[in-house]
PDB file of N, CA and C in Angstrom:
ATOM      1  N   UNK A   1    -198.763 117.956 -45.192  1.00  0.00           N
ATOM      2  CA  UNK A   1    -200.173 117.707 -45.446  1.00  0.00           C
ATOM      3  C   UNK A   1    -200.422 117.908 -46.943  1.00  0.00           C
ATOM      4  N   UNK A   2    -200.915 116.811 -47.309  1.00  0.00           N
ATOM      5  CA  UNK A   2    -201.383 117.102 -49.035  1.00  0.00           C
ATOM      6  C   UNK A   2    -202.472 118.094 -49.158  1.00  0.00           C
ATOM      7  N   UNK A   3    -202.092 118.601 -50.101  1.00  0.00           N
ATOM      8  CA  UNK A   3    -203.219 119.755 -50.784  1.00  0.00           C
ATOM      9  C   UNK A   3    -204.828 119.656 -50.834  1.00  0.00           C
ATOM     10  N   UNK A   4    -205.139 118.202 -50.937  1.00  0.00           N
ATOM     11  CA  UNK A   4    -206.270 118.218 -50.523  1.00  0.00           C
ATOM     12  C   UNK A   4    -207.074 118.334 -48.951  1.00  0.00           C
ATOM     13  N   UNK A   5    -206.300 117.539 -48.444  1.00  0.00           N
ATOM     14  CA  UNK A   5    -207.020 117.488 -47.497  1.00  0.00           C
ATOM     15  C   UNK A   5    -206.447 118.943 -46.749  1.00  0.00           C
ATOM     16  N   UNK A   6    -205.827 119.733 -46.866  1.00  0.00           N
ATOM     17  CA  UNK A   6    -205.990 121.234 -46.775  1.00  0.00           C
ATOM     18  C   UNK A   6    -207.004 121.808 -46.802  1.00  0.00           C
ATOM     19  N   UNK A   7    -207.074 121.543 -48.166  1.00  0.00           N
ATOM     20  CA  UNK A   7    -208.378 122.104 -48.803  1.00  0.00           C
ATOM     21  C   UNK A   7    -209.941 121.829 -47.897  1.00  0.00           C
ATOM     22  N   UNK A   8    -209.800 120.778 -47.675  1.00  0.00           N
ATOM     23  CA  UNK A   8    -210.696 119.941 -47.027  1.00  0.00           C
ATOM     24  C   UNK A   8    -210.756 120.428 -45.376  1.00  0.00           C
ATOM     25  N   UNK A   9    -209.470 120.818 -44.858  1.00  0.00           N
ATOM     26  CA  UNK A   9    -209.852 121.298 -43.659  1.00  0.00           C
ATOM     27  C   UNK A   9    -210.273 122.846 -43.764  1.00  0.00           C
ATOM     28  N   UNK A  10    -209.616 123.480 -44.840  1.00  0.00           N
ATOM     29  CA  UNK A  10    -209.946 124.842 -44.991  1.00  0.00           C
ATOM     30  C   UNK A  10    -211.619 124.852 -45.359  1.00  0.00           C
ATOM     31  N   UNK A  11    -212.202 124.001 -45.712  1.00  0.00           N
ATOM     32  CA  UNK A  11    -214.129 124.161 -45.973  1.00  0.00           C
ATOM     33  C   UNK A  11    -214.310 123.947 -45.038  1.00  0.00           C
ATOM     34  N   UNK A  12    -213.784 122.640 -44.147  1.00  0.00           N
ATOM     35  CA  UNK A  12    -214.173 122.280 -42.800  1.00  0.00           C
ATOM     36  C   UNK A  12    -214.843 123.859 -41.803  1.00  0.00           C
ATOM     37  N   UNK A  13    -213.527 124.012 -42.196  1.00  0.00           N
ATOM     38  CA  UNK A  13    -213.474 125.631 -41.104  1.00  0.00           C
ATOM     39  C   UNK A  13    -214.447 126.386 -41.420  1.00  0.00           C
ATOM     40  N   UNK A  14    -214.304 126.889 -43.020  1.00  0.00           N
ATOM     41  CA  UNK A  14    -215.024 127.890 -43.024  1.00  0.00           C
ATOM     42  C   UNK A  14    -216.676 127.937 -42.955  1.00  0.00           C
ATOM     43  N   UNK A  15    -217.331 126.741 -43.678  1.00  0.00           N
ATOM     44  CA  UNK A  15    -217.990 125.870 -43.233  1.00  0.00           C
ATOM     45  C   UNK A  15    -218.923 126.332 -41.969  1.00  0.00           C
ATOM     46  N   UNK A  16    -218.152 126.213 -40.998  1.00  0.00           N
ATOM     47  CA  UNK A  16    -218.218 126.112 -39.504  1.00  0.00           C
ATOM     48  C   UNK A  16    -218.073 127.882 -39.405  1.00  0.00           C
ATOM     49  N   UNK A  17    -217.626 128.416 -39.858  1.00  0.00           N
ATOM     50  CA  UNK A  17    -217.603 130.112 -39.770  1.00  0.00           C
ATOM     51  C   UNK A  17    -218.750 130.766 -40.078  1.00  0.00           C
ATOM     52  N   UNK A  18    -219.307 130.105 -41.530  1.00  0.00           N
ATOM     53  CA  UNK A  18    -220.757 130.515 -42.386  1.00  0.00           C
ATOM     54  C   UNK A  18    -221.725 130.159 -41.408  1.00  0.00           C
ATOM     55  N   UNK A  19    -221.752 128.870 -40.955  1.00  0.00           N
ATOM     56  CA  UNK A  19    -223.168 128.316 -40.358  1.00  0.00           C
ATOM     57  C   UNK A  19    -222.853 129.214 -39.176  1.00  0.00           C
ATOM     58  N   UNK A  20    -221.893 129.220 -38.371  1.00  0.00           N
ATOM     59  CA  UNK A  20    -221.874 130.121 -36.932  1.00  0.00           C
ATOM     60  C   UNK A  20    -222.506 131.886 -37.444  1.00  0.00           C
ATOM     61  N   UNK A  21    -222.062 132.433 -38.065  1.00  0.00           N
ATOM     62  CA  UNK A  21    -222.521 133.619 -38.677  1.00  0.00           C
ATOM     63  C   UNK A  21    -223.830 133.825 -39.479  1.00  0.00           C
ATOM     64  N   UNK A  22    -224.170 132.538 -39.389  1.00  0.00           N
ATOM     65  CA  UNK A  22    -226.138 132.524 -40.428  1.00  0.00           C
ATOM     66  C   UNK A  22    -226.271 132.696 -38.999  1.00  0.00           C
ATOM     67  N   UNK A  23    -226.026 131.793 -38.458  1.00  0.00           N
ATOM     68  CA  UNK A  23    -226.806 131.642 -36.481  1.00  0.00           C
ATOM     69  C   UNK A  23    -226.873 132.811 -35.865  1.00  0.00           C
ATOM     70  N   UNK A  24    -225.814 133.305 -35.638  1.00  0.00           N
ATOM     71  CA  UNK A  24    -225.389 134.799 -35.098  1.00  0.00           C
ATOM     72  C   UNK A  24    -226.670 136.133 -35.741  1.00  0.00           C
ATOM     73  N   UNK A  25    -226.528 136.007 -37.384  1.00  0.00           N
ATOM     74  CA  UNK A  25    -226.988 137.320 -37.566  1.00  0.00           C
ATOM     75  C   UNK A  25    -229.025 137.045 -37.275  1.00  0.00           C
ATOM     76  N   UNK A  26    -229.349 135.662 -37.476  1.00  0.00           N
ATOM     77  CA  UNK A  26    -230.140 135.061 -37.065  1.00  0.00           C
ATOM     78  C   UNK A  26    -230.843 135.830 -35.620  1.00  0.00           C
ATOM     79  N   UNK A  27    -230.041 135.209 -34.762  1.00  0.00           N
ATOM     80  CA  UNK A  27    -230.513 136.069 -33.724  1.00  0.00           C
ATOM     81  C   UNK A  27    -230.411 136.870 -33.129  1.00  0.00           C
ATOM     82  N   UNK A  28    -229.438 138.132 -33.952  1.00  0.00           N
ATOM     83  CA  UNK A  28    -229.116 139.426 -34.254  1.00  0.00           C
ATOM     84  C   UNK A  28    -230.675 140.426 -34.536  1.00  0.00           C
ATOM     85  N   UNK A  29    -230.814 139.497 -35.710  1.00  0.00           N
ATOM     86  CA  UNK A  29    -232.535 140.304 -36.121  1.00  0.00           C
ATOM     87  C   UNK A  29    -233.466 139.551 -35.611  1.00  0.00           C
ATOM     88  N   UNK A  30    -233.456 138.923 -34.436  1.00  0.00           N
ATOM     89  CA  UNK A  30    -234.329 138.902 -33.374  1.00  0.00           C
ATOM     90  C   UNK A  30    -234.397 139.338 -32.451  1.00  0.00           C
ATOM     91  N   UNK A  31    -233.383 139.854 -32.125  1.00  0.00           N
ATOM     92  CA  UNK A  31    -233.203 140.974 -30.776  1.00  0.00           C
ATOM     93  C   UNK A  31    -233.078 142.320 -31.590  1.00  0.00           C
ATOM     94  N   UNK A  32    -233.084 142.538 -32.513  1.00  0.00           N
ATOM     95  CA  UNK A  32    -233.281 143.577 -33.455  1.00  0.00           C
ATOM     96  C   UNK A  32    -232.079 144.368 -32.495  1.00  0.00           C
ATOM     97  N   UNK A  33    -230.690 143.580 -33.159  1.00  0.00           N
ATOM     98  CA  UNK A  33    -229.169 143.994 -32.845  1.00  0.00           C
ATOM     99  C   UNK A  33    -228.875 144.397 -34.232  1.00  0.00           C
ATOM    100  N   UNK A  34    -227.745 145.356 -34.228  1.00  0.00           N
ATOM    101  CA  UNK A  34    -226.450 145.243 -35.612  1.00  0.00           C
ATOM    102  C   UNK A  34    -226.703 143.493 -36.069  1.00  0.00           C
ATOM    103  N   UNK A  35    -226.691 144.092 -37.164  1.00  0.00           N
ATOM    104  CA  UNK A  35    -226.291 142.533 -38.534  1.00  0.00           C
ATOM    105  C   UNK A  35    -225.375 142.399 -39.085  1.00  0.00           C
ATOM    106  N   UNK A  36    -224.951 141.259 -39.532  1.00  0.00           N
ATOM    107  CA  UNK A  36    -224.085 140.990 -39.898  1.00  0.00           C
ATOM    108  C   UNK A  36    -224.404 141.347 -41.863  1.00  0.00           C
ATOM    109  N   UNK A  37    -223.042 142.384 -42.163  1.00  0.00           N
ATOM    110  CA  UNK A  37    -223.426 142.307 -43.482  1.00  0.00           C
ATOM    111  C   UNK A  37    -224.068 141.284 -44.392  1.00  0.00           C
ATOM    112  N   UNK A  38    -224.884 141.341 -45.185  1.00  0.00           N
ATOM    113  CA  UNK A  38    -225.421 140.315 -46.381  1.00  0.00           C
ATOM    114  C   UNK A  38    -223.739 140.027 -47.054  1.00  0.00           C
ATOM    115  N   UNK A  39    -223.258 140.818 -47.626  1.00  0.00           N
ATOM    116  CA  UNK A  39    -221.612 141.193 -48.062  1.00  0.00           C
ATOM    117  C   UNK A  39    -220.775 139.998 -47.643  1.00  0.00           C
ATOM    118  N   UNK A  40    -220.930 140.238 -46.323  1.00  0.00           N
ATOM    119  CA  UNK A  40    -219.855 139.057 -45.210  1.00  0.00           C
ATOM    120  C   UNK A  40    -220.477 137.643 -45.760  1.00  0.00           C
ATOM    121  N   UNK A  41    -221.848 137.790 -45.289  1.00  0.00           N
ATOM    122  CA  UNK A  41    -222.054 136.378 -45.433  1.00  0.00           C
ATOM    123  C   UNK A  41    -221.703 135.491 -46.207  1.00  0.00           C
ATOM    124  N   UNK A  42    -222.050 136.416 -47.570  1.00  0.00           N
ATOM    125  CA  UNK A  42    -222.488 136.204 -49.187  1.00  0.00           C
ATOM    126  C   UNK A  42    -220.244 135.645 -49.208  1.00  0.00           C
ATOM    127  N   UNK A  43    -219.722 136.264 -48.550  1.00  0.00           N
ATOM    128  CA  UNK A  43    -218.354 136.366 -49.202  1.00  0.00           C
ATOM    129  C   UNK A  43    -217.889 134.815 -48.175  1.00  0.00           C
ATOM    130  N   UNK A  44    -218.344 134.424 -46.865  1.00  0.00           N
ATOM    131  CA  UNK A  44    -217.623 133.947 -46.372  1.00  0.00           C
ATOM    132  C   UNK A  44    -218.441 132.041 -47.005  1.00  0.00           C
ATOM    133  N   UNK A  45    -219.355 132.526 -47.706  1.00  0.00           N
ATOM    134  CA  UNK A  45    -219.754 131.073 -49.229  1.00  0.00           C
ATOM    135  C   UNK A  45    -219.124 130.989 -49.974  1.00  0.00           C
ATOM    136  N   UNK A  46    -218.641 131.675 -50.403  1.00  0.00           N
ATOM    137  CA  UNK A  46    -217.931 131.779 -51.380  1.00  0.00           C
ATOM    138  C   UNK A  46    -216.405 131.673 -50.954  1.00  0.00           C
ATOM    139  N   UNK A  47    -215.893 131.597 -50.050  1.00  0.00           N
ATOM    140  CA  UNK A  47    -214.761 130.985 -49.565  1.00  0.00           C
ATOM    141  C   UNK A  47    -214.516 130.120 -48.485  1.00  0.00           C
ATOM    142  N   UNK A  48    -215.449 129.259 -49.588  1.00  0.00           N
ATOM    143  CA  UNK A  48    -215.312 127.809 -49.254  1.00  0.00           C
ATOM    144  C   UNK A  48    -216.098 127.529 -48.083  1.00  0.00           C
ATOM    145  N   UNK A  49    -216.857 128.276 -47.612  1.00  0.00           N
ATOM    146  CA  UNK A  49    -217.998 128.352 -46.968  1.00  0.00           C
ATOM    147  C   UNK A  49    -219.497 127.983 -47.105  1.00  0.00           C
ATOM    148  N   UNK A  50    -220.124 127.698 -48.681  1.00  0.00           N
ATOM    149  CA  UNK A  50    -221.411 127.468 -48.698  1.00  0.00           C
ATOM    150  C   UNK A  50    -221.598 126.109 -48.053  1.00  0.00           C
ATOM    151  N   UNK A  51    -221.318 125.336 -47.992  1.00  0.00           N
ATOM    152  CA  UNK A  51    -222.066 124.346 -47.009  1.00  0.00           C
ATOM    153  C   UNK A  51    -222.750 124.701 -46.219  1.00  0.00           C
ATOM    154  N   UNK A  52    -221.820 124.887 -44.778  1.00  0.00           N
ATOM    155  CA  UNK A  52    -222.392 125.456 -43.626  1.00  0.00           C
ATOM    156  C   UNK A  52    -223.019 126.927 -43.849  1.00  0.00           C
ATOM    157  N   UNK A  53    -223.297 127.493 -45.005  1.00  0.00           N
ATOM    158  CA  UNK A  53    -224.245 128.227 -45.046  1.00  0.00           C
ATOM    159  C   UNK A  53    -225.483 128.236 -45.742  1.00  0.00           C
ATOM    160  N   UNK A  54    -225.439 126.985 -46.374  1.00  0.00           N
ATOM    161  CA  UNK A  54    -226.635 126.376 -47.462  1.00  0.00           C
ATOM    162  C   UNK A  54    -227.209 125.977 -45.838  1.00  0.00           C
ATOM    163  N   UNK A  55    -226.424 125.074 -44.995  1.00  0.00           N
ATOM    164  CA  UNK A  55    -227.109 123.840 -44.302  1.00  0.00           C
ATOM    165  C   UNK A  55    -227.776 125.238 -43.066  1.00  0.00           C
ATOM    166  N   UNK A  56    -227.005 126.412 -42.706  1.00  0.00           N
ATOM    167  CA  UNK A  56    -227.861 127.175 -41.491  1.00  0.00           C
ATOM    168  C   UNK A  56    -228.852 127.897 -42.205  1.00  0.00           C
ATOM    169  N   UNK A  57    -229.239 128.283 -43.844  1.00  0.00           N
ATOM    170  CA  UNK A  57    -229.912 128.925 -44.215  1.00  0.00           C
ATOM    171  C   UNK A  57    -231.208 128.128 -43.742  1.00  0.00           C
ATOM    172  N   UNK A  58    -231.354 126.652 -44.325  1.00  0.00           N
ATOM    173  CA  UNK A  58    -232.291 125.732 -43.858  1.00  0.00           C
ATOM    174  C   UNK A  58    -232.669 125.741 -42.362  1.00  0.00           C
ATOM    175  N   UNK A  59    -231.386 125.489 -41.435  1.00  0.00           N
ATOM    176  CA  UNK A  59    -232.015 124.966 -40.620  1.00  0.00           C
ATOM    177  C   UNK A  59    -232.311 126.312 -39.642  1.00  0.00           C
ATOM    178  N   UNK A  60    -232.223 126.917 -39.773  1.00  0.00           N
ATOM    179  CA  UNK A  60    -232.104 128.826 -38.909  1.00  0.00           C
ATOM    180  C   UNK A  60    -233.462 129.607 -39.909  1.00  0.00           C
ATOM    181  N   UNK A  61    -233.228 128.477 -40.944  1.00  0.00           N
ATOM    182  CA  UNK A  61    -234.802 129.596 -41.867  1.00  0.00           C
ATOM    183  C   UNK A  61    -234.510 130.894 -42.011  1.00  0.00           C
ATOM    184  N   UNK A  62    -233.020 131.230 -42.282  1.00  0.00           N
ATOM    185  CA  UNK A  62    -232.860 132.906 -42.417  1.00  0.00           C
ATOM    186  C   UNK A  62    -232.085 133.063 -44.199  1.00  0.00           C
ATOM    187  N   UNK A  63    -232.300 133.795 -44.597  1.00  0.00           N
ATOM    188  CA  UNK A  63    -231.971 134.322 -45.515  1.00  0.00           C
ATOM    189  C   UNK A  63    -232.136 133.743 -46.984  1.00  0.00           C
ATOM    190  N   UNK A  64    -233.897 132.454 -46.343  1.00  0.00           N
ATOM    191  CA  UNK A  64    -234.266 132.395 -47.760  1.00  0.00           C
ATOM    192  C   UNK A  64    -234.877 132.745 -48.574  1.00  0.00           C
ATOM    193  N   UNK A  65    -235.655 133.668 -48.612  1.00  0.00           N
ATOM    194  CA  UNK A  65    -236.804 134.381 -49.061  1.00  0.00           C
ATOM    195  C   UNK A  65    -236.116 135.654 -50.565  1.00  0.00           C
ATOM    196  N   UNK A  66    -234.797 136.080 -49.965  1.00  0.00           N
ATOM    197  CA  UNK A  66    -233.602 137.060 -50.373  1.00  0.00           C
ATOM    198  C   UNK A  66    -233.194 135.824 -51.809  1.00  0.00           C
ATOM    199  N   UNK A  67    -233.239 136.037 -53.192  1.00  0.00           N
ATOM    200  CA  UNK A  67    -232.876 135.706 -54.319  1.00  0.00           C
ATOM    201  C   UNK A  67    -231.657 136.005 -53.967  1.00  0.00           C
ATOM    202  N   UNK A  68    -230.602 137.117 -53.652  1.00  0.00           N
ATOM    203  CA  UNK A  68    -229.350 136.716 -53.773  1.00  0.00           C
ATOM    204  C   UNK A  68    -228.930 135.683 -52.875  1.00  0.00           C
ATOM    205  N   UNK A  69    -229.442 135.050 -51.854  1.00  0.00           N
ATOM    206  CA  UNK A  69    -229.123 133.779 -51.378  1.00  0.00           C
ATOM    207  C   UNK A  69    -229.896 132.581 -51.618  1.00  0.00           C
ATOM    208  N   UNK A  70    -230.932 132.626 -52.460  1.00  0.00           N
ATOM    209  CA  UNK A  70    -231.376 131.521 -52.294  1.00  0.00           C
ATOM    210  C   UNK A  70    -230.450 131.286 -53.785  1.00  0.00           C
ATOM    211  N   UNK A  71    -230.284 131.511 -54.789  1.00  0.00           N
ATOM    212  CA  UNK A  71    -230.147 131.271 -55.599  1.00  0.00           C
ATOM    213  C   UNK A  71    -227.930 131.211 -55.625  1.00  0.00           C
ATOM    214  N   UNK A  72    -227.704 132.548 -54.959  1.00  0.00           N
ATOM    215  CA  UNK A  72    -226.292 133.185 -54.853  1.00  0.00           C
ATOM    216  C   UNK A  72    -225.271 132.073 -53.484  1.00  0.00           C
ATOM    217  N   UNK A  73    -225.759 131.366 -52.734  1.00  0.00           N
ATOM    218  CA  UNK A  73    -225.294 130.373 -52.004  1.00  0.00           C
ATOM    219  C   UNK A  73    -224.992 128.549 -52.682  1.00  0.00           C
ATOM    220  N   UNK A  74    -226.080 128.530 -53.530  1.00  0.00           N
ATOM    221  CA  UNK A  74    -225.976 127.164 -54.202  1.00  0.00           C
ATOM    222  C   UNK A  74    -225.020 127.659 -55.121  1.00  0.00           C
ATOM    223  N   UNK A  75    -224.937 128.210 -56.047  1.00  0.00           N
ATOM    224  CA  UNK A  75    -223.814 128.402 -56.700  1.00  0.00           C
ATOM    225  C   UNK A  75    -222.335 128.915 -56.176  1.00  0.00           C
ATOM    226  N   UNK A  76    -222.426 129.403 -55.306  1.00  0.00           N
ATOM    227  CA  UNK A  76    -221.130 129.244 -54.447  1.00  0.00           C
ATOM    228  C   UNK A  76    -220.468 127.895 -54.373  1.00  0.00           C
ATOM    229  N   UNK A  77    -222.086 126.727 -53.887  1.00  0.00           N
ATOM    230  CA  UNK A  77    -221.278 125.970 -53.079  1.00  0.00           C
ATOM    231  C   UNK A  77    -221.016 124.404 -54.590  1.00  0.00           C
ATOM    232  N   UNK A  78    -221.471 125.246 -56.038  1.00  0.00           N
ATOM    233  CA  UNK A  78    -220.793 124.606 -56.874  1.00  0.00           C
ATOM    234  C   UNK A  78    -219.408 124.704 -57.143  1.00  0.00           C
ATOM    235  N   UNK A  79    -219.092 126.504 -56.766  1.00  0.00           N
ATOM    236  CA  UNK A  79    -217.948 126.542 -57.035  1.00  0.00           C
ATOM    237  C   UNK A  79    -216.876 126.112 -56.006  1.00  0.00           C
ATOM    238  N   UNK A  80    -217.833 126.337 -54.600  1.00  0.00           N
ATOM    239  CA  UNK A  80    -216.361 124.967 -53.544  1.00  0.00           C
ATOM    240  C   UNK A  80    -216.649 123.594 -54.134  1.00  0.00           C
ATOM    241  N   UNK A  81    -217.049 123.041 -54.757  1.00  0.00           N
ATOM    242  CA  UNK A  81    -217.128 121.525 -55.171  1.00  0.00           C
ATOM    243  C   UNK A  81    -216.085 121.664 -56.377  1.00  0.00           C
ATOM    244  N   UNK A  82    -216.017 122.521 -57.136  1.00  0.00           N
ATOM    245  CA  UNK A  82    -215.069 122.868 -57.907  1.00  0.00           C
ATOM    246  C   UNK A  82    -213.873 122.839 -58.142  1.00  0.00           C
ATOM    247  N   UNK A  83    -213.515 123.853 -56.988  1.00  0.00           N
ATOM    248  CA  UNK A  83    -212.390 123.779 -56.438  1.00  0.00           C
ATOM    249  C   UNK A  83    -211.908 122.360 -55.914  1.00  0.00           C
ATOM    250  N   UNK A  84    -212.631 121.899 -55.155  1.00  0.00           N
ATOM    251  CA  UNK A  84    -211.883 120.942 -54.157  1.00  0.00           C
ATOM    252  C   UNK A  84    -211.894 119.706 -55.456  1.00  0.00           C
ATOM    253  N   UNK A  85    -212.479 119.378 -56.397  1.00  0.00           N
ATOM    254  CA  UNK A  85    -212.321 118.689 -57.907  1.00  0.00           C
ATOM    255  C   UNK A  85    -211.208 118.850 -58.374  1.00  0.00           C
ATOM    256  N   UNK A  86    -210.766 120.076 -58.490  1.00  0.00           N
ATOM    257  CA  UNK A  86    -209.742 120.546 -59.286  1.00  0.00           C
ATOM    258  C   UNK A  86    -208.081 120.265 -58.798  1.00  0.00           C
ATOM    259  N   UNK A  87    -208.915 120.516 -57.054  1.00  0.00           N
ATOM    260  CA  UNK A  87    -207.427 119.763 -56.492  1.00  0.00           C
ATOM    261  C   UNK A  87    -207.467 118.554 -56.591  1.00  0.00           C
ATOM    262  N   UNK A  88    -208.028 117.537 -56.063  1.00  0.00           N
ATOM    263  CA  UNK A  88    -208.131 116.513 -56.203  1.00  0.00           C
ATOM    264  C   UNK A  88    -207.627 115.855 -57.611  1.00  0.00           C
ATOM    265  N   UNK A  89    -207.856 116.402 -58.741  1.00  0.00           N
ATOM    266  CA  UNK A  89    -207.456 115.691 -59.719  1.00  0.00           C
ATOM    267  C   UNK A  89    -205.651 116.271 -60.138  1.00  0.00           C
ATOM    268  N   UNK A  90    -205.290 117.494 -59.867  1.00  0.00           N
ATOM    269  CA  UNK A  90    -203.969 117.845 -60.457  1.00  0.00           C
ATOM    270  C   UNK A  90    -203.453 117.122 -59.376  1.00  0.00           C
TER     271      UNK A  90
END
């Protein structure tokens, strides 16, 4: 498998990890359960995760109000665009 599309399944995934875990802690602090660290979240955008956590912040309406995500998720998900650039071109 070429390096990109690695890459490409590895966002896929994680992606799909972030948005499942916006959802989760979502209705965690609606049943006013344990949360999921800010920490976790914040970390699982940043590896290669902000998509699906830009796209559940929107659509779950959780964790936008919080400057370290409204602001700390888009720049994550410059730096997965980054990355996956960087492979793509070497």
């Amino acid at each position: 498998m070429n390096p990109l599309r690695l890459a490409a399944l590895l966002t896929a995934l994680m992606s799909l990890a972030a948005f499942a875990a916006f959802g989760a802690d979502k209705r965690f602090a609606a049943k006013k359960m344990r949360r999921i660290p800010e920490r976790t979240l914040l970390l699982l955008c940043l590896l290669m995760g902000a998509s699906g956590g830009l796209l559940a912040m929107g659509l779950f309406r959780h964790k936008t109000r919080k400057p370290k995500f409204r602001f700390g998720v888009p720049v994550c998900l410059a730096l997965n665009i980054a990355v996956l650039v960087i492979i793509a071109v070497i």
